[in-house]
C-alpha atoms as a PDB file:
ATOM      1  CA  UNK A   1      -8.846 -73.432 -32.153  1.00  0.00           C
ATOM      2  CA  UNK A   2      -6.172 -71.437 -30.613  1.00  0.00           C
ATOM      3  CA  UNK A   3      -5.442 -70.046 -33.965  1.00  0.00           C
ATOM      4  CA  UNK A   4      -8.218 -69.133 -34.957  1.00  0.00           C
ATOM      5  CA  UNK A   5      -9.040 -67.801 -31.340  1.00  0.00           C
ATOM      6  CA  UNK A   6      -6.242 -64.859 -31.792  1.00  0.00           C
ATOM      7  CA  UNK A   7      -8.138 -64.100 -34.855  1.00  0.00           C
ATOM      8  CA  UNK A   8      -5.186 -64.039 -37.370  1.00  0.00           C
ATOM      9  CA  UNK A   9      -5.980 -61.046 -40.222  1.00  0.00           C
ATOM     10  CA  UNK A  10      -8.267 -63.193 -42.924  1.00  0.00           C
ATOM     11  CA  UNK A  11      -8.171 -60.778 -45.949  1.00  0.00           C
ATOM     12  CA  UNK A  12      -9.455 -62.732 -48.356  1.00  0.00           C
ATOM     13  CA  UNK A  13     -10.493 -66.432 -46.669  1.00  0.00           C
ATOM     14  CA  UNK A  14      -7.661 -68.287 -46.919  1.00  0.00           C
ATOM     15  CA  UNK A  15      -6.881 -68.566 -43.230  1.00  0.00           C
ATOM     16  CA  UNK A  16     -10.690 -70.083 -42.920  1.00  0.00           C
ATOM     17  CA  UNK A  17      -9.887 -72.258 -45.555  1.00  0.00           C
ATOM     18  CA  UNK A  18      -6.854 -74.043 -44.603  1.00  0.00           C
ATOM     19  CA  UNK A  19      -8.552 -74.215 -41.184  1.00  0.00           C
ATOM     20  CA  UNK A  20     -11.639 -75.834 -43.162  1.00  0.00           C
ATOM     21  CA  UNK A  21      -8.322 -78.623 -44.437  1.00  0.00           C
ATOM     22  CA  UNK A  22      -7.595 -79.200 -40.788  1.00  0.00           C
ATOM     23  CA  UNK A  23     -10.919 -79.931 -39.474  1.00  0.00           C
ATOM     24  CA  UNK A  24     -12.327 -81.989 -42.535  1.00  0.00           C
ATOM     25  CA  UNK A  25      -9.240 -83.979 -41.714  1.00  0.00           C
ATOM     26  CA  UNK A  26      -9.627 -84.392 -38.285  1.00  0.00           C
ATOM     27  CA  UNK A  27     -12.991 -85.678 -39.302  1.00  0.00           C
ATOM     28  CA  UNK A  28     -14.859 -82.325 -37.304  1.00  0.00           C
ATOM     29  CA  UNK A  29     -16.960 -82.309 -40.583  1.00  0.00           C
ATOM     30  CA  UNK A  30     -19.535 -79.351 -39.039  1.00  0.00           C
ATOM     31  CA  UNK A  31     -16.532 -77.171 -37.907  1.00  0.00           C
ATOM     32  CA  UNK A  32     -14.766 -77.793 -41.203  1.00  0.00           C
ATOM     33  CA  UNK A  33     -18.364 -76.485 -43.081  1.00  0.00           C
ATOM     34  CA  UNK A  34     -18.252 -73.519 -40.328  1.00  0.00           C
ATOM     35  CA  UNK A  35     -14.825 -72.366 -41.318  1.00  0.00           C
ATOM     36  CA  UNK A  36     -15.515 -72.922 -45.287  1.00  0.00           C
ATOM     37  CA  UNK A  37     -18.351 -70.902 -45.096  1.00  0.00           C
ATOM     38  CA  UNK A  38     -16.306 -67.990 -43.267  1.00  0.00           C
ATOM     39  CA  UNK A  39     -13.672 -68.535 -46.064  1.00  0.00           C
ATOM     40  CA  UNK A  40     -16.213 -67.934 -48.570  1.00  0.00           C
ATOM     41  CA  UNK A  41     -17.784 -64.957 -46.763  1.00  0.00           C
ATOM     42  CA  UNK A  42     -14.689 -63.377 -47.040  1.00  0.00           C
ATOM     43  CA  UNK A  43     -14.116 -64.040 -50.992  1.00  0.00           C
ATOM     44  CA  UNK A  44     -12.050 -67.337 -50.871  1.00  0.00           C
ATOM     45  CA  UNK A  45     -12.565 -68.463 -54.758  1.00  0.00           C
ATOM     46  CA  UNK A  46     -10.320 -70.721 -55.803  1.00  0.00           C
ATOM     47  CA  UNK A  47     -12.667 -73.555 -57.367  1.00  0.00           C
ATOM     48  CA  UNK A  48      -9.711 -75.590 -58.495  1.00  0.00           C
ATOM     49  CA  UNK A  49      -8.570 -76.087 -55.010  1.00  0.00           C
ATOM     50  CA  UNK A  50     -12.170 -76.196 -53.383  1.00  0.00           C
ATOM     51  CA  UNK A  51     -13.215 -78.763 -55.793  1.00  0.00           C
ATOM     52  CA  UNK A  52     -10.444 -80.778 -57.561  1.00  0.00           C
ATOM     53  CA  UNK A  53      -7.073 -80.070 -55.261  1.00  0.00           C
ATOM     54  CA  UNK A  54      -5.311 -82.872 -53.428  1.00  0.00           C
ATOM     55  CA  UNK A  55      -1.854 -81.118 -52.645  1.00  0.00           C
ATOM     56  CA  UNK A  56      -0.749 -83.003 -49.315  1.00  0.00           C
ATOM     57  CA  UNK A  57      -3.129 -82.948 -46.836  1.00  0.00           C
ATOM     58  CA  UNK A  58      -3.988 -79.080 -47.547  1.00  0.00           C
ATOM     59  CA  UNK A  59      -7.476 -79.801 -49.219  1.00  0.00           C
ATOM     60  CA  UNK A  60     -11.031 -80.336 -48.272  1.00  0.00           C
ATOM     61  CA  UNK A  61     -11.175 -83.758 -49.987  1.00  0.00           C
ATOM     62  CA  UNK A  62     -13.076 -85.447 -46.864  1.00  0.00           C
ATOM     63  CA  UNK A  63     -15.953 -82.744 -47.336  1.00  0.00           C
ATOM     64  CA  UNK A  64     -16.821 -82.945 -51.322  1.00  0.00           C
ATOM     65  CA  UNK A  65     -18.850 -85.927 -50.972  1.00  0.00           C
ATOM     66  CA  UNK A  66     -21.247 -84.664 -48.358  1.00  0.00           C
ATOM     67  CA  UNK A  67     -24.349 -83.340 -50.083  1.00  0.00           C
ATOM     68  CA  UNK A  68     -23.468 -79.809 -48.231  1.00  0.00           C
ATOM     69  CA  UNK A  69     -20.410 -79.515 -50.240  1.00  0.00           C
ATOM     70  CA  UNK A  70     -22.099 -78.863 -53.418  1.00  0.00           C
ATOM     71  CA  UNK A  71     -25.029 -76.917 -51.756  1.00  0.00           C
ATOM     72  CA  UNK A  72     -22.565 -74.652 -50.269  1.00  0.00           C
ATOM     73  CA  UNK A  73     -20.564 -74.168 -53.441  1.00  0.00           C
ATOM     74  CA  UNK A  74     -23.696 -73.712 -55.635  1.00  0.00           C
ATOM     75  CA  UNK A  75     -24.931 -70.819 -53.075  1.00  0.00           C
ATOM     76  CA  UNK A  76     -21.601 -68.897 -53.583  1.00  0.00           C
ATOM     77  CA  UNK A  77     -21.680 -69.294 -57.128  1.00  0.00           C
ATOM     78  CA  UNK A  78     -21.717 -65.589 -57.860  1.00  0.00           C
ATOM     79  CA  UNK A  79     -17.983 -65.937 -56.458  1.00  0.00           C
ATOM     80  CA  UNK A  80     -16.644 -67.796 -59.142  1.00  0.00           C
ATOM     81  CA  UNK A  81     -18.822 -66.373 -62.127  1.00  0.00           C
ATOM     82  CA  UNK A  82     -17.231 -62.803 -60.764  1.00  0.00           C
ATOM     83  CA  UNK A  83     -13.794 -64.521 -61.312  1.00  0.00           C
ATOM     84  CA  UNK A  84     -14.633 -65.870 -64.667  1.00  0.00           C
ATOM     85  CA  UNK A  85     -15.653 -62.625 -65.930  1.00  0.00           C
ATOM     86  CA  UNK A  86     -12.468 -60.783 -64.715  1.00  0.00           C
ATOM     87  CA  UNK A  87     -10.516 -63.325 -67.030  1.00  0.00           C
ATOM     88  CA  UNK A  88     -11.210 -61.965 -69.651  1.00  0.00           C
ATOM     89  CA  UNK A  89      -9.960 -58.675 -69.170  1.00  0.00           C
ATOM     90  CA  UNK A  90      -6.996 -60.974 -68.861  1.00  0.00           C
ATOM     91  CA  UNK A  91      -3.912 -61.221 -71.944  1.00  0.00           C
ATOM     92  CA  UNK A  92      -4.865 -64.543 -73.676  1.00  0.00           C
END
């Protein structure tokens, strides 16, 4: 809470993300949803690591099987078709 309290420069959700990690391991399941939904506010889009990544204890594992997991990812949906379409302005 402290580090979030100073209110550390959040560009593009990350910071709310890995804070959403802590908390959904701490098992503060509502405060983990309340910073993941910050993280997305701000742009966070990296599906593979909302929805598939296990690295460590830097994921949101505990969260994915509560029904507001994939309620929360479906409303922000726009974020990752956005990404999808940059790709392929990408070199193949």
């Amino acid at each position: 809470d402290q580090v979030m309290a100073a209110r550390p420069t959040d560009v593009d959700g990350r910071v709310n993300y890995l804070a959403a990690c802590l908390y959904s391991h701490l098992g503060e399941t509502d405060l983990a949803f309340d910073y993941l939904a910050n993280a997305l506010d701000k742009g966070y889009s990296n599906l593979q690591e909302l929805t598939a990544g296990n690295n460590a204890n830097i994921n949101i594992a505990p969260l994915r099987d509560d029904p507001r997991f994939a309620q929360m990812i479906k409303g922000y949906d726009y974020l990752f078709k956005k990404l999808a379409d940059l790709s392929l302005f990408l070199p193949h």
